[in-house]
C-alpha atoms as a PDB file:
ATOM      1  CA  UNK A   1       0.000   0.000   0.000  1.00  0.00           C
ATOM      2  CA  UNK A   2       1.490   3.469  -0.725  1.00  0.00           C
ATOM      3  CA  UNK A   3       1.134   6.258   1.063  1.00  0.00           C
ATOM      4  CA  UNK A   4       1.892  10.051   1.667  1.00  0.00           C
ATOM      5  CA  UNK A   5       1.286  12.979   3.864  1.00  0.00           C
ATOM      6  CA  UNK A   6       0.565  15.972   3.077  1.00  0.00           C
ATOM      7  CA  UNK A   7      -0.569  19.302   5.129  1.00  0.00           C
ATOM      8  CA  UNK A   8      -0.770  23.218   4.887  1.00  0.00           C
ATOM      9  CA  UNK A   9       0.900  24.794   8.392  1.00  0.00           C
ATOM     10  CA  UNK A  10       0.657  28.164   9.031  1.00  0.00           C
ATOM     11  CA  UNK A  11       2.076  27.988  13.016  1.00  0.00           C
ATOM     12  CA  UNK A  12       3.593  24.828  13.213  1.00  0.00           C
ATOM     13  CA  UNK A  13       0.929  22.552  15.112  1.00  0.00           C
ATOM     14  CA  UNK A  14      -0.495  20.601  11.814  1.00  0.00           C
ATOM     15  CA  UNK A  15       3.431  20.101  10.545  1.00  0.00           C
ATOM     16  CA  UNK A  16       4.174  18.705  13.782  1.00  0.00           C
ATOM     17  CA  UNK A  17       1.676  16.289  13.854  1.00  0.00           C
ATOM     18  CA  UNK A  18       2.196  15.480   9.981  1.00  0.00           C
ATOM     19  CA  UNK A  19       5.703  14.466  11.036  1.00  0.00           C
ATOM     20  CA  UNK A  20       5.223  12.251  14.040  1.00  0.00           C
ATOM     21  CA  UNK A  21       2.702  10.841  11.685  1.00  0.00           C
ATOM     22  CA  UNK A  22       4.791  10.054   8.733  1.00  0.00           C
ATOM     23  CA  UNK A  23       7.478   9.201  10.890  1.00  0.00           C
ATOM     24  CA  UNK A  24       4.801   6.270  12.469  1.00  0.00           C
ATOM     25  CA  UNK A  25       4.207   5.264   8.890  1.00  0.00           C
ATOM     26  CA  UNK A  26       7.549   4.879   7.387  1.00  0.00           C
ATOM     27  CA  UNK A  27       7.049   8.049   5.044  1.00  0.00           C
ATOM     28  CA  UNK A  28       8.511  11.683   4.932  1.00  0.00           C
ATOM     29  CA  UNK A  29       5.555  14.165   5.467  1.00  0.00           C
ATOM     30  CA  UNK A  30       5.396  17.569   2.641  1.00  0.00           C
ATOM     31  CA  UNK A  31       3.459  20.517   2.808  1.00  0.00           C
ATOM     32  CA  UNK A  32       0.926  20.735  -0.053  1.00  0.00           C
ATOM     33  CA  UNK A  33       3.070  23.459  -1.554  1.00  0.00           C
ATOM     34  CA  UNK A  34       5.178  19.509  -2.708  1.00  0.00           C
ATOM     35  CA  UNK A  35       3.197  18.044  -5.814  1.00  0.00           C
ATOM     36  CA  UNK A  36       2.700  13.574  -5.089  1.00  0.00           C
ATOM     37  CA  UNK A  37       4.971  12.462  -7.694  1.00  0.00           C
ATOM     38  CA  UNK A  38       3.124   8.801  -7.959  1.00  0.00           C
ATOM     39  CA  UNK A  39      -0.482   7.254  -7.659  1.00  0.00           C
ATOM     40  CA  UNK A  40      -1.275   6.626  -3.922  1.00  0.00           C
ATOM     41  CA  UNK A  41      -3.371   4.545  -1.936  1.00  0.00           C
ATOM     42  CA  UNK A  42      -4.082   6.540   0.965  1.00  0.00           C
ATOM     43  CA  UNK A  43      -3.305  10.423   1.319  1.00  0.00           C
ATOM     44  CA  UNK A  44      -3.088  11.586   4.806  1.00  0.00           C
ATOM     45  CA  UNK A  45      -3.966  15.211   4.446  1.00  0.00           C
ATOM     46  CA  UNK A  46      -3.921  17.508   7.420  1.00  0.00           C
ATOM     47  CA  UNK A  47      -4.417  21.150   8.144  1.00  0.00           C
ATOM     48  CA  UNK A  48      -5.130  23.627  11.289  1.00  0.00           C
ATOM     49  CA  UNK A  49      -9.189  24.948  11.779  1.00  0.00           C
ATOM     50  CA  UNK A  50      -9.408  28.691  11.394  1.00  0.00           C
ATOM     51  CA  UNK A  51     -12.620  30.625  12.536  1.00  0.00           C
ATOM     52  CA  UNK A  52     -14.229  27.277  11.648  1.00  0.00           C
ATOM     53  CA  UNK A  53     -13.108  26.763   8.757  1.00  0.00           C
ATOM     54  CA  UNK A  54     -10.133  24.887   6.679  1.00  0.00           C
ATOM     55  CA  UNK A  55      -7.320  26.737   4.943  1.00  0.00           C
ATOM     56  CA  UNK A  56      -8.231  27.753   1.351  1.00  0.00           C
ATOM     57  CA  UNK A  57      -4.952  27.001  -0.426  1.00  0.00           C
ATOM     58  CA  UNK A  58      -5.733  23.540   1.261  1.00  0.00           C
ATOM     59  CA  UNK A  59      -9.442  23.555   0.257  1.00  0.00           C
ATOM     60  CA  UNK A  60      -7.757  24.315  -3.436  1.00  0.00           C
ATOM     61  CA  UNK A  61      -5.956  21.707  -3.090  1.00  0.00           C
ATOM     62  CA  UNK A  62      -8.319  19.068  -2.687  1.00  0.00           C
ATOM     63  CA  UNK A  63     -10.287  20.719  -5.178  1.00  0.00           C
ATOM     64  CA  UNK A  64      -7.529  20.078  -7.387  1.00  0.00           C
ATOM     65  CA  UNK A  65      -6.934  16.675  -6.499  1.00  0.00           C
ATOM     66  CA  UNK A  66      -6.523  13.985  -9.521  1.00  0.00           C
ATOM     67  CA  UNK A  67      -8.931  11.339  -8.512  1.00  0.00           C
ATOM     68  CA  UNK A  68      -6.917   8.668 -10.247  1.00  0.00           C
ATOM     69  CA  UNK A  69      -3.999   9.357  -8.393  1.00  0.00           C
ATOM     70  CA  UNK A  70      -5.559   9.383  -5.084  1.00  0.00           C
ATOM     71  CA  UNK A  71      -7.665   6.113  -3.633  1.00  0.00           C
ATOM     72  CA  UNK A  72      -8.578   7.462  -0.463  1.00  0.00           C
ATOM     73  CA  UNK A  73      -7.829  10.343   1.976  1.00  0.00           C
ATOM     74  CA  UNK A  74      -7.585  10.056   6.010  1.00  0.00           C
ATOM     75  CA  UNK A  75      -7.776  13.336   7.398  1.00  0.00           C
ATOM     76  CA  UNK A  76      -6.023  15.064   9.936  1.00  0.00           C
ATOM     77  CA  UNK A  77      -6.665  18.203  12.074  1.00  0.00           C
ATOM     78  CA  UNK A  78      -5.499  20.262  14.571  1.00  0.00           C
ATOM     79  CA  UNK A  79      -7.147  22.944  16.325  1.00  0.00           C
ATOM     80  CA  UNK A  80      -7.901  25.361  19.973  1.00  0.00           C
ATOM     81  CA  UNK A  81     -10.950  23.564  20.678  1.00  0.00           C
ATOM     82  CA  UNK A  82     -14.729  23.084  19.221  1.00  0.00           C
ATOM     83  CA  UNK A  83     -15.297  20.228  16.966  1.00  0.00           C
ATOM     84  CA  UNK A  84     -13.682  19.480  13.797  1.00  0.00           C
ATOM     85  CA  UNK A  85     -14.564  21.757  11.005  1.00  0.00           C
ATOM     86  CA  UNK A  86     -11.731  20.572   8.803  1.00  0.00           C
ATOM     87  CA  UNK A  87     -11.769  17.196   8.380  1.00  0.00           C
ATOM     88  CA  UNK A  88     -15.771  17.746   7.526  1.00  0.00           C
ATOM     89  CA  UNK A  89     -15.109  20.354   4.728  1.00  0.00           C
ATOM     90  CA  UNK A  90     -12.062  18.218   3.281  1.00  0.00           C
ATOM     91  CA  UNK A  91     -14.008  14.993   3.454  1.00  0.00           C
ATOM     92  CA  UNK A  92     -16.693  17.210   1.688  1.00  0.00           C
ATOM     93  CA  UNK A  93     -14.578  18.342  -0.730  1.00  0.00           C
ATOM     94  CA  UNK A  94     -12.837  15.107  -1.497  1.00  0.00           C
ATOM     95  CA  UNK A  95     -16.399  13.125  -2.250  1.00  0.00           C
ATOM     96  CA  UNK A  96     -17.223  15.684  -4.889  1.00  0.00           C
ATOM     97  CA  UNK A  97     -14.303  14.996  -6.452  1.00  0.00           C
ATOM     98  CA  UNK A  98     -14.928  11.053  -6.293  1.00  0.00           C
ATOM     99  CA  UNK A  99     -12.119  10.154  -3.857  1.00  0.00           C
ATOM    100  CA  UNK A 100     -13.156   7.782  -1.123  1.00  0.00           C
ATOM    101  CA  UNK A 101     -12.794   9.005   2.351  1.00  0.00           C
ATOM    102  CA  UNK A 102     -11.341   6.830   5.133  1.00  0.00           C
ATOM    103  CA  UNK A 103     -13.879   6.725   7.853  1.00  0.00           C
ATOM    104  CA  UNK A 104     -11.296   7.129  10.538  1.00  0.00           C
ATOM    105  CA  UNK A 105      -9.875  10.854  11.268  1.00  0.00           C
ATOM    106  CA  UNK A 106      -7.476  12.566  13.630  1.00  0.00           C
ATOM    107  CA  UNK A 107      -7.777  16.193  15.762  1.00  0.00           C
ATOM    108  CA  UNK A 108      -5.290  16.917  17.466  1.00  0.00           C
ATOM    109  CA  UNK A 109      -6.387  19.505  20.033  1.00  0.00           C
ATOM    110  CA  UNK A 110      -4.114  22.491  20.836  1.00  0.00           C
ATOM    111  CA  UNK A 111      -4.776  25.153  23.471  1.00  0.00           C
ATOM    112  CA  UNK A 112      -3.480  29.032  22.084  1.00  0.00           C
ATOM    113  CA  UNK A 113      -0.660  27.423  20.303  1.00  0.00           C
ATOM    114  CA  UNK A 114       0.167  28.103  17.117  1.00  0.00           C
ATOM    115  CA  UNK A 115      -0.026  31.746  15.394  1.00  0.00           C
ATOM    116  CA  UNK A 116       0.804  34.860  17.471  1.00  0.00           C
ATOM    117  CA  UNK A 117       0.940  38.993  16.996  1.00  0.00           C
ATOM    118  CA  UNK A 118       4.384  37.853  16.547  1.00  0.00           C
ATOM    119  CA  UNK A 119       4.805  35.193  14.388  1.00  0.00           C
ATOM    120  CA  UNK A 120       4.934  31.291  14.203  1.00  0.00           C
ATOM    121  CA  UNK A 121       4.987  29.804  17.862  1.00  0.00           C
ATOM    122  CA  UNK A 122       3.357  26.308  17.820  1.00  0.00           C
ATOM    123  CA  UNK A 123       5.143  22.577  16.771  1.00  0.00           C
ATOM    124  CA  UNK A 124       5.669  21.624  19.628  1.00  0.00           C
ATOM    125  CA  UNK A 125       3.639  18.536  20.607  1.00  0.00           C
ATOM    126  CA  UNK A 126       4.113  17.203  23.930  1.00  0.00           C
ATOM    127  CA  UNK A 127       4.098  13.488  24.629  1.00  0.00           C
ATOM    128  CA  UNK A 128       0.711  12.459  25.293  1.00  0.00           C
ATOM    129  CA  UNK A 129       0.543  14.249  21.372  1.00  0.00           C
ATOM    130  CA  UNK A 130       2.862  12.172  19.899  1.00  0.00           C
ATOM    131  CA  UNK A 131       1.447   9.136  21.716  1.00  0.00           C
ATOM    132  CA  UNK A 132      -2.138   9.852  20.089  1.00  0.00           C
ATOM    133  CA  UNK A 133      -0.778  10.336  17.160  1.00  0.00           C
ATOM    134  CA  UNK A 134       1.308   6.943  16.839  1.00  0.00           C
ATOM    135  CA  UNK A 135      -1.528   5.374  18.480  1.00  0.00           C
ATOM    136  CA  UNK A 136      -3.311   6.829  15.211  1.00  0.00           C
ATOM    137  CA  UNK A 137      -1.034   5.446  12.428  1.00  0.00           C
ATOM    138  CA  UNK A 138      -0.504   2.054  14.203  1.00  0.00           C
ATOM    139  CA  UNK A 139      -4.268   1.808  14.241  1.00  0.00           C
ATOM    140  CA  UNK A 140      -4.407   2.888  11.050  1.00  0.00           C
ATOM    141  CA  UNK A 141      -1.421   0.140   9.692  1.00  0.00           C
ATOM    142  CA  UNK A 142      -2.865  -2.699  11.645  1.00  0.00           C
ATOM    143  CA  UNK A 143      -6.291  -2.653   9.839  1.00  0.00           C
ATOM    144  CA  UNK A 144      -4.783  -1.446   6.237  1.00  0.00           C
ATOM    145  CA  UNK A 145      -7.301   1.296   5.538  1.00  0.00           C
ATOM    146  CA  UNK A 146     -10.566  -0.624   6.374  1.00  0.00           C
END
């Protein structure tokens, strides 16, 4: 099964968790800004919730997704609270463009982390993070995408 991760970061938080992901699954994780350069199985694709809503450039993205190159998408999220927004609208977004959507999801929840008055001040996931999020792709590994 091939797979890849990508995500769209603006403080930090999302790329953190796309790491200790891909790390988990034996893969390097890429912002979205990096193009897939093969056909894949399952695209893990991850971005942060702002005002309730998901990134555009990452709502483009999926928009622009090639459905032949791209089996099925697990979403990721991370976010300051409330449910989660962005895995819905991607999962959306994905359908209409015929690309199955993996029932299982991720949020990882972040209190004021991330973007300041002053610039980029998240990525840093503590322990119990990282532990969710292995817990996540070994999950995810040990039942192969069902």
């Amino acid at each position: 099964m091939t797979v890849a991760v990508r995500y769209k970061s603006r403080g930090g938080n999302t790329q953190a968790v796309a790491e200790v992901l891909a790390d988990a699954l034996g893969v390097t994780a890429d912002s979205i800004d990096v193009p897939l350069t093969e056909a894949v199985d399952t695209l893990f694709l991850g971005g942060g919730t702002y005002w309730f809503q998901a990134d555009k450039e990452l709502q483009n993205y999926v928009k622009n997704l090639d459905s032949s190159e791209v089996k099925q998408i697990v979403t990721f999220s991370t976010s300051g609270g409330g449910e989660p927004f962005i895995n819905m609208k991607l999962q959306s977004l994905a359908k209409q463009k015929g690309i199955a959507i993996n029932e299982k999801s991720l949020r990882v929840q972040f209190l004021a982390k991330g973007l300041s008055l002053f610039g980029r001040k998240g990525g840093q996931l503590t322990d119990k993070q990282k532990e969710q999020v292995r817990t996540f792709a070994k999950q995810f590994t040990e039942t192969v995408g069902k």
